[in-house]
Protein backbone atom coordinates (compact mmCIF):
# COMPACT_ATOMS: atom_id res chain seq x y z
CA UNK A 1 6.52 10.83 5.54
CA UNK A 2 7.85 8.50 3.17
CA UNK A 3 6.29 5.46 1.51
CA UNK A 4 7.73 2.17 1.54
CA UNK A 5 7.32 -0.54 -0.89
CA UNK A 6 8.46 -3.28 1.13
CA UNK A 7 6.81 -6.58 2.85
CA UNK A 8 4.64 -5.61 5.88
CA UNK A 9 6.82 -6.71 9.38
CA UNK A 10 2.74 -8.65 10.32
CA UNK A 11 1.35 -11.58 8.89
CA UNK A 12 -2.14 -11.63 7.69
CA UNK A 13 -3.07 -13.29 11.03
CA UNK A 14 -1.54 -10.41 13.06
CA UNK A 15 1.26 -11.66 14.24
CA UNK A 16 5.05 -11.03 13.94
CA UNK A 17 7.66 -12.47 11.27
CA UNK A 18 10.32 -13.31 13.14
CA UNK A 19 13.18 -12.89 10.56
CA UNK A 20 11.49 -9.41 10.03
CA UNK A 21 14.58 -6.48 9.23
CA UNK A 22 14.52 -2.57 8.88
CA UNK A 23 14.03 -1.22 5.31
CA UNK A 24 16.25 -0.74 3.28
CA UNK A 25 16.62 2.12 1.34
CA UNK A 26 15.60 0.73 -2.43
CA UNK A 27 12.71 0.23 -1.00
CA UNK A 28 11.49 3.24 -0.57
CA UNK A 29 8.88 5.14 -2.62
CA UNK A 30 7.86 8.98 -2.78
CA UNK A 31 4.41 10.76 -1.69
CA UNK A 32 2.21 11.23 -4.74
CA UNK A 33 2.35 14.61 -7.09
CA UNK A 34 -0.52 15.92 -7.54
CA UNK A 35 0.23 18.26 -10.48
CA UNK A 36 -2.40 21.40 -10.40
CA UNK A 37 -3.90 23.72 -13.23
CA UNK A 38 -2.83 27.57 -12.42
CA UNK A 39 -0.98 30.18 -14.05
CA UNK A 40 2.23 30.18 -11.58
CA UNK A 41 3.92 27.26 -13.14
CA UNK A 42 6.18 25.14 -10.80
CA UNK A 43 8.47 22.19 -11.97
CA UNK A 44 10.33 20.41 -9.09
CA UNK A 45 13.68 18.33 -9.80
CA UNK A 46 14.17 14.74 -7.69
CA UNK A 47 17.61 12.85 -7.53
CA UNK A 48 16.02 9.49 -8.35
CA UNK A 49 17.31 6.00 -7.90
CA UNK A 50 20.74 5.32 -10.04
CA UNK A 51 21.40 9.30 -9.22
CA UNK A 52 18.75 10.02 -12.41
CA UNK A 53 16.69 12.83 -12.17
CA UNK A 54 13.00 13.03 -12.06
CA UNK A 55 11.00 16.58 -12.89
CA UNK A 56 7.55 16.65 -11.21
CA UNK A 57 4.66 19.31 -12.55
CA UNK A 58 3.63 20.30 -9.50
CA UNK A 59 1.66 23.40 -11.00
CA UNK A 60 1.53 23.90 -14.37
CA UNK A 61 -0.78 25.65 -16.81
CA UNK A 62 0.01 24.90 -20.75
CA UNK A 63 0.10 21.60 -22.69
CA UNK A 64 1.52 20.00 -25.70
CA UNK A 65 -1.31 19.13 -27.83
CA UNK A 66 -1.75 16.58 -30.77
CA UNK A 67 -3.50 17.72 -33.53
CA UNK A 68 -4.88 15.51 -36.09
CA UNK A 69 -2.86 16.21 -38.65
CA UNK A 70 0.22 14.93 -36.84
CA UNK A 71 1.19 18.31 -36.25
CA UNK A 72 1.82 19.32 -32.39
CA UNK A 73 0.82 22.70 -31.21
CA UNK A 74 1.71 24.31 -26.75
CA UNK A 75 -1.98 25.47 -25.61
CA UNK A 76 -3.06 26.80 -22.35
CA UNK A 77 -5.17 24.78 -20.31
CA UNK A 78 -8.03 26.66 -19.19
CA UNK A 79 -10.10 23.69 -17.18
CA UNK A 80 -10.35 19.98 -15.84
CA UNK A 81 -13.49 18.64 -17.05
CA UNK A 82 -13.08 15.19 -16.38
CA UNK A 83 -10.75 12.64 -14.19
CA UNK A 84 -11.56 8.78 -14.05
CA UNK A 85 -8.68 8.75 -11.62
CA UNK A 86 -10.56 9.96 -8.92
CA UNK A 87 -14.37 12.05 -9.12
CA UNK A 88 -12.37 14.93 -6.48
CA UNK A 89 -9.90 15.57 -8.57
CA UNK A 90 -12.44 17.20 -11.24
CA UNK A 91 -12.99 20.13 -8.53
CA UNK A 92 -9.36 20.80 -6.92
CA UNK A 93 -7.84 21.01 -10.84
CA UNK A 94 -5.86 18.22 -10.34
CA UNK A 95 -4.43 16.54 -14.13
CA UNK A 96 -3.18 13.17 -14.15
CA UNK A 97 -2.42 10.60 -16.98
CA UNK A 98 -6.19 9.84 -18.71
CA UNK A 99 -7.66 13.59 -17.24
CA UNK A 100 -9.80 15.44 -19.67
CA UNK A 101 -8.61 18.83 -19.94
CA UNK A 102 -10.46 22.03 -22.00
CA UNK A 103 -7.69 23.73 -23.99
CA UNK A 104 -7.99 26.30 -26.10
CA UNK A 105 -8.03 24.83 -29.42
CA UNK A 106 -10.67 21.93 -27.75
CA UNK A 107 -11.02 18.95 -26.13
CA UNK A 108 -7.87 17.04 -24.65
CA UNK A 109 -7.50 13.77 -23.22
CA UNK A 110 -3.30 14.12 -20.91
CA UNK A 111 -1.35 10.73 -22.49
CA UNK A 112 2.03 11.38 -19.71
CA UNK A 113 2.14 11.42 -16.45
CA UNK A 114 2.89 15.28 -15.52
CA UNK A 115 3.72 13.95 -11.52
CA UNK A 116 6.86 12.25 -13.35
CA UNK A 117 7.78 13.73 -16.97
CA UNK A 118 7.40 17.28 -15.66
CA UNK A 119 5.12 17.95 -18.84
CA UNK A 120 1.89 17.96 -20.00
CA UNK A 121 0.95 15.94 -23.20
CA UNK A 122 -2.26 15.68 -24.76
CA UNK A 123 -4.43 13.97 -27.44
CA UNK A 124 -7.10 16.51 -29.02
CA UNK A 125 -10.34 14.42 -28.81
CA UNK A 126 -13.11 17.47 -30.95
């Protein structure tokens, strides 16, 4: 079902507008991508407004992480320990922007947006 970013056809009160119109198609928005930790790594491709392309993480499992040093360094993810984005997320392994993630080398806190670069990119925190 798709999502539409557009002024409601009701008024606060309930009733009707009565210039109200259909939507138009630049209005429309997309469902949410909830991009999940497992080994079978999935990357979908959207045609995006402007005919750009968007890649969504759907499932991934690795991250680019940024060391301390300044150096960068591709880790696998092995859990979700913490997500401020919502407290469910934690258990169905669900990484969004701000997620805390347990790599290998550490500690992680995700810096992009994985639902809408395709990618995971992290900032080693210990």
């Amino acid at each position: 079902m798709a999502v539409w970013h557009s002024r409601s056809n009701r008024k606060k009160t309930g009733g009707l507008y009565h210039r109200a119109r259909k939507h138009k198609k630049y209005e429309k928005g997309s469902n949410p991508t909830f991009t999940l930790l497992d080994s079978d790594v999935k990357i979908r491709k959207d045609r995006v407004r402007g005919g750009n392309c968007k890649l969504r993480a759907l499932r991934i499992d690795y991250a680019i992480v940024n060391l301390k040093d300044g150096t960068s360094k591709r880790v696998k993810i092995l859990d979700v320990l913490e997500n401020k984005a919502n407290m469910h997320f934690v258990r169905k392994k669900v990484i969004t922007k701000g997620a805390i993630i347990q790599t290998e080398i550490g500690k992680a806190k995700v810096t992009s947006r994985p639902g809408q670069e395709g990618i995971v990119n992290a900032v080693l925190i210990e």
